[in-house]
Protein backbone atom coordinates (compact mmCIF):
# COMPACT_ATOMS: atom_id res chain seq x y z
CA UNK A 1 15.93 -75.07 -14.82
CA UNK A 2 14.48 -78.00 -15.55
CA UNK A 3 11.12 -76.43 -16.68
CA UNK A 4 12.65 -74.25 -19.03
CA UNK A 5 14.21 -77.20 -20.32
CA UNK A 6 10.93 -78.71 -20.87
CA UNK A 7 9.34 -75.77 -22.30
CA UNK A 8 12.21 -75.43 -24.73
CA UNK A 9 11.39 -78.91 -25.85
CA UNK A 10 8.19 -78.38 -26.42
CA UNK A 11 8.22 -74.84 -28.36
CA UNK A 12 11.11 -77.45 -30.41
CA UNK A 13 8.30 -80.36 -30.87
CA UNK A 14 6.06 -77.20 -32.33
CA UNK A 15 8.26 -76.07 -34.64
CA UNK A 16 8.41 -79.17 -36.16
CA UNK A 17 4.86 -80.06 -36.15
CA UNK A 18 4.34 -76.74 -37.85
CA UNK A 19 6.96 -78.00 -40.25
CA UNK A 20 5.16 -81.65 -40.99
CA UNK A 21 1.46 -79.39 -41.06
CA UNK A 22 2.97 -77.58 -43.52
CA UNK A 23 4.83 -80.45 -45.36
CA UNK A 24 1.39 -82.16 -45.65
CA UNK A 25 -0.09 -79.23 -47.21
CA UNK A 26 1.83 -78.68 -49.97
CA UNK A 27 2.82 -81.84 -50.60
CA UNK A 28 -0.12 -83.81 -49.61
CA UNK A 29 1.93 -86.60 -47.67
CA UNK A 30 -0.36 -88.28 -44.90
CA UNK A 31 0.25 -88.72 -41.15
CA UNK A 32 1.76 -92.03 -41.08
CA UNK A 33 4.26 -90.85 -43.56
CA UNK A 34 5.05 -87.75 -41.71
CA UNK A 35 5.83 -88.95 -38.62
CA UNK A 36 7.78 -91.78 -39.90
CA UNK A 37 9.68 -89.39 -41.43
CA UNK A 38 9.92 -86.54 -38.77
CA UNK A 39 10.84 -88.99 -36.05
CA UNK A 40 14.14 -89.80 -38.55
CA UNK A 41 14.96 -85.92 -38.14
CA UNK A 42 18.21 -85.00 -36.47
CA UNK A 43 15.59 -82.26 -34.93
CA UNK A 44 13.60 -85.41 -33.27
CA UNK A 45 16.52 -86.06 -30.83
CA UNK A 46 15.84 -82.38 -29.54
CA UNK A 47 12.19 -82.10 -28.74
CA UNK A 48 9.40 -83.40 -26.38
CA UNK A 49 9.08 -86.22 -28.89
CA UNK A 50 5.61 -87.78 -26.49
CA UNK A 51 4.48 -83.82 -27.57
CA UNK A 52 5.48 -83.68 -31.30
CA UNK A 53 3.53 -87.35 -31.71
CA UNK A 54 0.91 -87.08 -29.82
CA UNK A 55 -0.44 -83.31 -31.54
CA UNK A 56 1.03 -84.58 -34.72
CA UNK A 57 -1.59 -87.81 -34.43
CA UNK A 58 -4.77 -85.51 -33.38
CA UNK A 59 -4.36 -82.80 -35.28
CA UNK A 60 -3.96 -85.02 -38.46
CA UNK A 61 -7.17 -86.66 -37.31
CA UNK A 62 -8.99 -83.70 -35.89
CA UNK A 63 -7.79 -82.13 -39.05
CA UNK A 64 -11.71 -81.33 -40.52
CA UNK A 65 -13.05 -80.57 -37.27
CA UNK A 66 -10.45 -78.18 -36.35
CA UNK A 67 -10.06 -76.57 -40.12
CA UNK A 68 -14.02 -75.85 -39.31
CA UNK A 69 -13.37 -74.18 -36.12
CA UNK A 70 -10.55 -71.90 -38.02
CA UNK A 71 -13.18 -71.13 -40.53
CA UNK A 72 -15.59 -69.48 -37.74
CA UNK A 73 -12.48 -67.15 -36.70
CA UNK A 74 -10.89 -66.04 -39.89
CA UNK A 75 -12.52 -63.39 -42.30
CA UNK A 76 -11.63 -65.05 -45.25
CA UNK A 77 -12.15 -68.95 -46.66
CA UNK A 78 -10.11 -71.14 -45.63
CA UNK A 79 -8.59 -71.60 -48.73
CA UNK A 80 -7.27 -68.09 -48.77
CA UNK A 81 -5.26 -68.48 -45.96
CA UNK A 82 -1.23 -68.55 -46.24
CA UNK A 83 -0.50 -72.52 -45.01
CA UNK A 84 1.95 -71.46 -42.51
CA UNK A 85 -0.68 -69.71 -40.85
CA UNK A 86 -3.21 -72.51 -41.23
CA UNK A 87 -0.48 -74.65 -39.72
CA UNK A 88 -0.16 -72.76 -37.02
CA UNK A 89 -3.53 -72.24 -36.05
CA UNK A 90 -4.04 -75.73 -36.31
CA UNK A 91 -1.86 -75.72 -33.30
CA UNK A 92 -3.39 -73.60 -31.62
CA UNK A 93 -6.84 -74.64 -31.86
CA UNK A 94 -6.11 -77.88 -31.08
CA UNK A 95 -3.78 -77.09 -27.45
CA UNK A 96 -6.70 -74.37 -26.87
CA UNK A 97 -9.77 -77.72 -27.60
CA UNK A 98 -7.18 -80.54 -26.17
CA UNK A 99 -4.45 -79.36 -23.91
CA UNK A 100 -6.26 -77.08 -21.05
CA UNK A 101 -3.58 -78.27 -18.97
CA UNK A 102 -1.71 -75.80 -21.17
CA UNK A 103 -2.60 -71.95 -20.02
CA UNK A 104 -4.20 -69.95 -22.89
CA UNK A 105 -1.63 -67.72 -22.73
CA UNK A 106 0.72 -69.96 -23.31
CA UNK A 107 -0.99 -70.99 -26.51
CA UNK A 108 -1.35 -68.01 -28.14
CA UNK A 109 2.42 -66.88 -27.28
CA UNK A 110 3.65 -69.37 -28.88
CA UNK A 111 1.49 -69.28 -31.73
CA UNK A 112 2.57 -65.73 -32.33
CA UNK A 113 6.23 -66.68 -31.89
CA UNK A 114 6.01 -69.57 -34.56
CA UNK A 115 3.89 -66.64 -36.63
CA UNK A 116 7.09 -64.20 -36.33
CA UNK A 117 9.42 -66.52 -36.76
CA UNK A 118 7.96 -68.54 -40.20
CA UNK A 119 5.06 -67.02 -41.16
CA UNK A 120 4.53 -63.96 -43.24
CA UNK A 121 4.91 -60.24 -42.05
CA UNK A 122 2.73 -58.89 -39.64
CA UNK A 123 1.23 -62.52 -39.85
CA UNK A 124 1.33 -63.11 -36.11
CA UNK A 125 -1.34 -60.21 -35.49
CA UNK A 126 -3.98 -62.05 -37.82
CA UNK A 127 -2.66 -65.62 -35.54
CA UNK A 128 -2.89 -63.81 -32.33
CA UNK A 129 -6.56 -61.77 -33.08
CA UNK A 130 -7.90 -65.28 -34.40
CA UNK A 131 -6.79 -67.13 -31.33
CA UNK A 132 -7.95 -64.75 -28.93
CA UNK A 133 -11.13 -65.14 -30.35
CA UNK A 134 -11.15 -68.89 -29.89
CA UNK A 135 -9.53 -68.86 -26.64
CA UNK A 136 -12.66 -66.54 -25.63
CA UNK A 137 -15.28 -68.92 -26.57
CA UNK A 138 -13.19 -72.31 -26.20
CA UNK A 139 -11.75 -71.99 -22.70
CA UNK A 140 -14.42 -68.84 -21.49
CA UNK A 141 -14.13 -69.85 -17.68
CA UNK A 142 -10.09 -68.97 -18.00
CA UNK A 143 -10.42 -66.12 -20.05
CA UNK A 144 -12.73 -64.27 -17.80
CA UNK A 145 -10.16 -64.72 -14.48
């Protein structure tokens, strides 16, 4: 029980790091700013707030780095791509790099869930195909067992 707890956090602590990705986008607030302002969310109190902080922090900083990775999956520039998706596989390339305590699998399913549930129609395929493809080359050892 209490896993699932835990887990239920932490898909929580995604959803609203996809929400301050995709804040920053369009509105081109910085990190500091962001998580001042997403820790004063009633939606704080609910998530594994050492999670949401932490990837909030290195993806903000690992922003260029990962944004080139995404660019060696996708088949379009970067530009091009709809900024929930390029939130979300922010996220995902960033657990897959970071978190390999975190099961690939694990990664990509709930990059496909935050792609069905916010991002555009049959978006999830495009997140799922693109972070196969990293999970592949970034965690090969795993892949192949």
């Amino acid at each position: 029980m209490r896993k699932a707890a835990s887990s239920g956090a932490r898909t929580r602590a995604r959803e609203l790091i996809l929400q301050a990705l995709y804040q920053k986008q369009l509105a081109g607030h910085d990190c500091a700013e962001l998580m001042q302002q997403f820790r004063e969310h009633t939606a704080y109190a609910r998530v594994d707030q050492k999670f949401f902080d932490d990837g909030l922090a290195a993806i903000c900083e690992a922003q260029e780095s990962l944004e080139q990775s995404i660019s060696t999956l996708i088949d379009r520039p970067l530009k091009q791509l709809d900024p929930v998706e390029l939130a979300i596989l922010l996220i995902g390339v960033y657990e897959l790099e970071s978190l390999t305590e975190i099961p690939y699998r694990v990664v990509i399913n709930e990059c496909v869930n935050l792609g069905k549930r916010f991002g555009a129609v049959d978006g999830h395929k495009y997140i799922n195909a693109c972070l196969d493809s990293a999970a592949k080359s970034l965690r090969q050892a795993e892949v192949q067992t």
